[in-house]
N, C-alpha and C. Protein backbone atom coordinates (compact mmCIF):
# COMPACT_ATOMS: atom_id res chain seq x y z
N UNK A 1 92.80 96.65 98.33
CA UNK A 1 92.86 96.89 96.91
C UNK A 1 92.36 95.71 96.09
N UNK A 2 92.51 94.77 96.62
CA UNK A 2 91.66 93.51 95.96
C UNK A 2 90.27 93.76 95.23
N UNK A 3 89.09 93.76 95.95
CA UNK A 3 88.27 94.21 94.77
C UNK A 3 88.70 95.16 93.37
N UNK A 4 89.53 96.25 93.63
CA UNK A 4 89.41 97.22 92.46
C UNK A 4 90.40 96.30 91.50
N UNK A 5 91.73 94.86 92.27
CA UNK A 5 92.10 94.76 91.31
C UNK A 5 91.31 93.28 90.40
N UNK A 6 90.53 92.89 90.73
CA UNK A 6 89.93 91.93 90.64
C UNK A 6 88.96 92.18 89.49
N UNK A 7 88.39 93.71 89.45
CA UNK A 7 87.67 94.55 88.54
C UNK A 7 89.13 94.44 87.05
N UNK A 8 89.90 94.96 87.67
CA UNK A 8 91.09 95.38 86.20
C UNK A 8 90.89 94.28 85.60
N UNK A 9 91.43 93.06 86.60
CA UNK A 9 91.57 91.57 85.54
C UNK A 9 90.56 91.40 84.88
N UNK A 10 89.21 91.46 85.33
CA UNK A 10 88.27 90.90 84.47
C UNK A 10 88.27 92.18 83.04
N UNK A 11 88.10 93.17 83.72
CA UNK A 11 87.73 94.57 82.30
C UNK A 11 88.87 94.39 81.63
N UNK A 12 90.08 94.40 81.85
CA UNK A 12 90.95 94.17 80.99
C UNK A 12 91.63 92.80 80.48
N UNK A 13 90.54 91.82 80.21
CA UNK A 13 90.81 89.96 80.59
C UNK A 13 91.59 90.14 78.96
N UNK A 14 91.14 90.89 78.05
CA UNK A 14 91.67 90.87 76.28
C UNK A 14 91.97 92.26 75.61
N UNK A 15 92.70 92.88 76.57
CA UNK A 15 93.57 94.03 76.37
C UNK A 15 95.28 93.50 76.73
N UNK A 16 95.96 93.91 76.24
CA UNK A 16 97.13 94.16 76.63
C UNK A 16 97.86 94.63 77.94
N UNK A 17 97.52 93.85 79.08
CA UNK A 17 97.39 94.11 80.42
C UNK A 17 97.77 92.97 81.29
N UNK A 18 98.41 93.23 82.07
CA UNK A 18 98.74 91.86 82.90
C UNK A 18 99.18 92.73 84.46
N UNK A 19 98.53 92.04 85.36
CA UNK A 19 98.81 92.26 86.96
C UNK A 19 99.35 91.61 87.56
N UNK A 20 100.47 92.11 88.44
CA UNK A 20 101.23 91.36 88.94
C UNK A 20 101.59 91.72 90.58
N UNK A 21 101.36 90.61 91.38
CA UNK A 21 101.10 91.50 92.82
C UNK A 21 102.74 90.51 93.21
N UNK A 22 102.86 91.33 94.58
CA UNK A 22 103.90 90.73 95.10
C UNK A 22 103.23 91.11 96.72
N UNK A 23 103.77 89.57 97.71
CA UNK A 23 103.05 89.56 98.89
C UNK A 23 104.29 89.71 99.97
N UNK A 24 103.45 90.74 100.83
CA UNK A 24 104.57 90.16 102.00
C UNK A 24 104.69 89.34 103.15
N UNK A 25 103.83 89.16 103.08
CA UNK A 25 103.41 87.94 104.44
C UNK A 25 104.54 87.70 105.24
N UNK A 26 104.80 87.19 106.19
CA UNK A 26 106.52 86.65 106.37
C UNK A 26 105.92 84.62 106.25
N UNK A 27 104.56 84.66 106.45
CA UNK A 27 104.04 82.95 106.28
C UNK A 27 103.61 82.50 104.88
N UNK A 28 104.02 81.85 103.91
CA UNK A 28 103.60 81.35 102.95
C UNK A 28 102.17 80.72 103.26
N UNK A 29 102.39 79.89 104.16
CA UNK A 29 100.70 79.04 103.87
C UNK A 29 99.93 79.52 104.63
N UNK A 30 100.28 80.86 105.27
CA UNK A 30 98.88 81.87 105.68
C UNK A 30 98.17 82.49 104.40
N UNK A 31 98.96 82.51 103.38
CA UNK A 31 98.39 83.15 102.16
C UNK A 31 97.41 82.29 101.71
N UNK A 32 97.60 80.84 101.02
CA UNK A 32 96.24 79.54 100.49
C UNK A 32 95.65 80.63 100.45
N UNK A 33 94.81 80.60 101.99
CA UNK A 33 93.36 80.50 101.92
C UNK A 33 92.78 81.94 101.58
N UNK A 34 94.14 83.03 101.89
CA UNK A 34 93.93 84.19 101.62
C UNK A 34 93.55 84.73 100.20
N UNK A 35 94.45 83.65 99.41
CA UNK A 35 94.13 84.05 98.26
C UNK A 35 92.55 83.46 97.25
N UNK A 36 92.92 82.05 98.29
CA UNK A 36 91.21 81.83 97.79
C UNK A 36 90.09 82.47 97.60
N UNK A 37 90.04 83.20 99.27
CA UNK A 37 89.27 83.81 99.92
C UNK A 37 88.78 84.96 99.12
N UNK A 38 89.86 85.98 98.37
CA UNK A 38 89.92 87.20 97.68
C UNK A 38 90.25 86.69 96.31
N UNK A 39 89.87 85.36 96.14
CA UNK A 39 89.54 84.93 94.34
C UNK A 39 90.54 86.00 93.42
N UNK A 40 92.08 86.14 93.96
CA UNK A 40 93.50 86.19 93.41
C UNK A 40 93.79 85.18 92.45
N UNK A 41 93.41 85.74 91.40
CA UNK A 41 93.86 84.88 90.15
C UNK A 41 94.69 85.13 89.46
N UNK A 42 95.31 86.56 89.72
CA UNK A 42 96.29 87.05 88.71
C UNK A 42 97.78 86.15 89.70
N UNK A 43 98.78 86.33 88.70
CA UNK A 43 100.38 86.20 89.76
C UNK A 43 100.83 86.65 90.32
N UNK A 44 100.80 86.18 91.61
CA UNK A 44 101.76 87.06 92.90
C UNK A 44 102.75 86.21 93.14
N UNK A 45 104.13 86.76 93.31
CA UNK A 45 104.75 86.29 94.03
C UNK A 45 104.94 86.54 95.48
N UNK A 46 105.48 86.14 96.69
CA UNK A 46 105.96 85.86 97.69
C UNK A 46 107.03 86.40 97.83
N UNK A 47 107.52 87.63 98.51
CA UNK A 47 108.59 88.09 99.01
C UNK A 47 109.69 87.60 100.28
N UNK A 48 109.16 86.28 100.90
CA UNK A 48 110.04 85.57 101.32
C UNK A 48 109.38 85.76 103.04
N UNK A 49 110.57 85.20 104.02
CA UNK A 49 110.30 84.97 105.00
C UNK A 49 110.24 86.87 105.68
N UNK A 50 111.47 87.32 105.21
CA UNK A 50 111.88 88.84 105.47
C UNK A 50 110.40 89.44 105.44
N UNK A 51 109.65 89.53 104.94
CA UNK A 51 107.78 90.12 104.67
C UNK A 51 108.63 91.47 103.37
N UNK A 52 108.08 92.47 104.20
CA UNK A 52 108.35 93.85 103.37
C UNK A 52 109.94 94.05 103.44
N UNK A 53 110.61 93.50 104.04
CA UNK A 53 112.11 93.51 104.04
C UNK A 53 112.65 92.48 102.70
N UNK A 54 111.70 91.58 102.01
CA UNK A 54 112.32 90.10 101.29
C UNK A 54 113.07 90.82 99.47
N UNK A 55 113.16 90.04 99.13
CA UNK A 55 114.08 89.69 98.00
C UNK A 55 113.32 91.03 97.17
N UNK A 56 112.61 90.94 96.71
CA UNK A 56 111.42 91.41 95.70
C UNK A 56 111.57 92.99 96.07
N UNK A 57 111.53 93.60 97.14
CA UNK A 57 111.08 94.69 97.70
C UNK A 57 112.31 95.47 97.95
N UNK A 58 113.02 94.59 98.00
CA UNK A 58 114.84 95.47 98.56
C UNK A 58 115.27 95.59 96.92
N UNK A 59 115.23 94.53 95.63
CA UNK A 59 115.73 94.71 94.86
C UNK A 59 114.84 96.27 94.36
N UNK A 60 113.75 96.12 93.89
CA UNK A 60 112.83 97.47 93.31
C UNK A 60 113.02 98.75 94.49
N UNK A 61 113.67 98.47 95.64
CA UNK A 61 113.45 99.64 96.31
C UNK A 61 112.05 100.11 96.61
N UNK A 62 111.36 99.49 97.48
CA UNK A 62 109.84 99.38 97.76
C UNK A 62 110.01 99.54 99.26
N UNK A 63 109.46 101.09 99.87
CA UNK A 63 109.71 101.82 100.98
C UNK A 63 108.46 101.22 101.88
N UNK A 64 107.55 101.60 101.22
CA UNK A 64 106.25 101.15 101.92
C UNK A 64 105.45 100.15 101.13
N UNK A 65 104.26 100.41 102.14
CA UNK A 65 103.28 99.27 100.91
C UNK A 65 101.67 100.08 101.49
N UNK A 66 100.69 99.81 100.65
CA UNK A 66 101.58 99.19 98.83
C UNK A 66 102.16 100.30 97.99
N UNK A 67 102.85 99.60 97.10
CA UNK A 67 103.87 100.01 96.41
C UNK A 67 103.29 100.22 94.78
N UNK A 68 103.03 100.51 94.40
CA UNK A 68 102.27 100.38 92.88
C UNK A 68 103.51 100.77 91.81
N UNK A 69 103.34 99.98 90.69
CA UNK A 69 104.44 100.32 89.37
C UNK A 69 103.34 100.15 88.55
N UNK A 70 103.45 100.85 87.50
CA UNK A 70 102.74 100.97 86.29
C UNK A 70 104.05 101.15 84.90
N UNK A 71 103.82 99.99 84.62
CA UNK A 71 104.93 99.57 83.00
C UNK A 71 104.12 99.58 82.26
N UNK A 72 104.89 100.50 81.17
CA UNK A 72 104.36 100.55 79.68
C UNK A 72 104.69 99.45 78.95
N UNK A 73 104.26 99.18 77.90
CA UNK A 73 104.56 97.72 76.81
C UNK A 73 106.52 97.90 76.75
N UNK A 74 106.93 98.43 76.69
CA UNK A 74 108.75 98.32 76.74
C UNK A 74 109.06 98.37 77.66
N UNK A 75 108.05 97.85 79.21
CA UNK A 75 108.90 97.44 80.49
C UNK A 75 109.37 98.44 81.19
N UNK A 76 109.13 99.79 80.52
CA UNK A 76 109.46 101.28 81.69
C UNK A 76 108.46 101.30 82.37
N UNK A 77 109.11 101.75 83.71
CA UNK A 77 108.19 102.42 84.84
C UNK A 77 107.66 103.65 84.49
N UNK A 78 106.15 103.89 83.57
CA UNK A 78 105.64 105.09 83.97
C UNK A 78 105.00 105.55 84.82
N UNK A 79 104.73 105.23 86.21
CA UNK A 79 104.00 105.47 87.43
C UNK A 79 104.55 104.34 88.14
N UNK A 80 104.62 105.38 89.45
CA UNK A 80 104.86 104.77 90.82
C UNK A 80 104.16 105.43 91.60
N UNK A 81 103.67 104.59 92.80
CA UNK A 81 102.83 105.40 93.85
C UNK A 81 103.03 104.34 95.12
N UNK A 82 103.73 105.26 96.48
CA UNK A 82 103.94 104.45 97.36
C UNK A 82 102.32 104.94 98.54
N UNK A 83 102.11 103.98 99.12
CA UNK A 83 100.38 104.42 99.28
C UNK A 83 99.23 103.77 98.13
N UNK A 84 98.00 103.60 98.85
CA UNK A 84 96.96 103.26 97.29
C UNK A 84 96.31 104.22 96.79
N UNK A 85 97.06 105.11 95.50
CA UNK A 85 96.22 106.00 94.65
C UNK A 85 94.87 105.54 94.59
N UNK A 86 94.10 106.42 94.11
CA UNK A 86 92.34 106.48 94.12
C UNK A 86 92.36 105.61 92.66
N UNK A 87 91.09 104.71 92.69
CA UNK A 87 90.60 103.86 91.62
C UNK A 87 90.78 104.56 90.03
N UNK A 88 89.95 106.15 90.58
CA UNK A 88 90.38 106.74 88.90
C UNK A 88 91.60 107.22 88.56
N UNK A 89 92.64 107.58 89.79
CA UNK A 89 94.01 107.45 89.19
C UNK A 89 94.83 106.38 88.25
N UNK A 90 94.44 105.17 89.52
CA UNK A 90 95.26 103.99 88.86
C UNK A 90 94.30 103.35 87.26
N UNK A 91 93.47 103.66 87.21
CA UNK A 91 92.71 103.42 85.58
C UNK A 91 92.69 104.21 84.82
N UNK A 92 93.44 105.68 85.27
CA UNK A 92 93.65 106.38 84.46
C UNK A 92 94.98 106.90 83.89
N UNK A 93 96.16 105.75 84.76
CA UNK A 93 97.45 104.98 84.38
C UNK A 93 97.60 104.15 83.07
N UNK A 94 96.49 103.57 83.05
CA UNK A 94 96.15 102.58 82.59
C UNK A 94 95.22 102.59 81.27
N UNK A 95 94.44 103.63 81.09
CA UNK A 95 93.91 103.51 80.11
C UNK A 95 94.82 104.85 79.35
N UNK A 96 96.13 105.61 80.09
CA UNK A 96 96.69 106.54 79.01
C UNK A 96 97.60 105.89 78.09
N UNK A 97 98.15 104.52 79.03
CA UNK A 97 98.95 103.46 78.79
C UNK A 97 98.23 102.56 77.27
N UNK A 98 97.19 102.33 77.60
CA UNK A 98 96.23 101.57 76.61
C UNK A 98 96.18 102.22 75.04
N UNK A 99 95.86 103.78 75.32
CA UNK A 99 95.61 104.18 74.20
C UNK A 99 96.82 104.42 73.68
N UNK A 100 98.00 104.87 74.32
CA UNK A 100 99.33 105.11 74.09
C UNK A 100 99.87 104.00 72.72
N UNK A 101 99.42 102.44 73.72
CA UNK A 101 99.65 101.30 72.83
C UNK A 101 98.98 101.35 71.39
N UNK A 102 97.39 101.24 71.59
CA UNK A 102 96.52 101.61 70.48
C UNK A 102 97.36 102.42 68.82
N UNK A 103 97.57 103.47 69.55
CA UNK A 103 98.08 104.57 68.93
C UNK A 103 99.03 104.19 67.88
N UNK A 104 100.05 103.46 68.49
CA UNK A 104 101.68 102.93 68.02
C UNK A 104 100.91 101.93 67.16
N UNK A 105 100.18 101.31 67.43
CA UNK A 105 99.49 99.82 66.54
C UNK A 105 98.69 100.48 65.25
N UNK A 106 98.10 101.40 65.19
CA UNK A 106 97.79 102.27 63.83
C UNK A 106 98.19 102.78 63.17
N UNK A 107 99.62 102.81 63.24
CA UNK A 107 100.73 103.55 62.65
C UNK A 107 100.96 102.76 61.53
């Protein structure tokens, strides 16, 4: 999923949008180079030594991976998808989300 999310950050670099990954690795410094590698610029956190069992994943209740949440501007979950939905699903999360915002701001 890296490329498609690497696309969001940049298309959405001055929209109202922010990505937030969470890793499971069970090795922290196997990640570095990983993230170098896949030019991860947005914030991930680290789910701990546990991998898909750690802190992050037991609190949200995160069965599989990946795990996708889609929050509206007041922090509700409007989409979840356990598995990786198709590119025009998850941008089309995202841009109902966008205009949703838009909308409220012209009022």
């Amino acid at each position: 999923m890296y490329p498609h999310e690497r696309s969001l950050v940049k298309k959405m670099a001055n929209k109202a949008f922010a990505l937030i990954g969470v890793n499971s690795d069970s090795d922290r410094e196997k990640l570095k180079p990983v993230r170098k590698k896949e030019n991860i610029t947005w914030r991930s956190f680290w789910n701990g030594k546990k991998g898909t069992r750690g802190p992050i994943s037991q609190a949200w209740g995160v069965q599989g991976w990946p795990t996708l949440y889609v929050l509206d501007a007041e922090g509700r979950i409007r989409y979840k998808s356990s598995g990786a939905p198709s590119v025009e699903i998850i941008d089309g999360w995202i841009e109902t989300l966008l205009k949703e915002l838009e909308s409220k701001g012209s009022n």
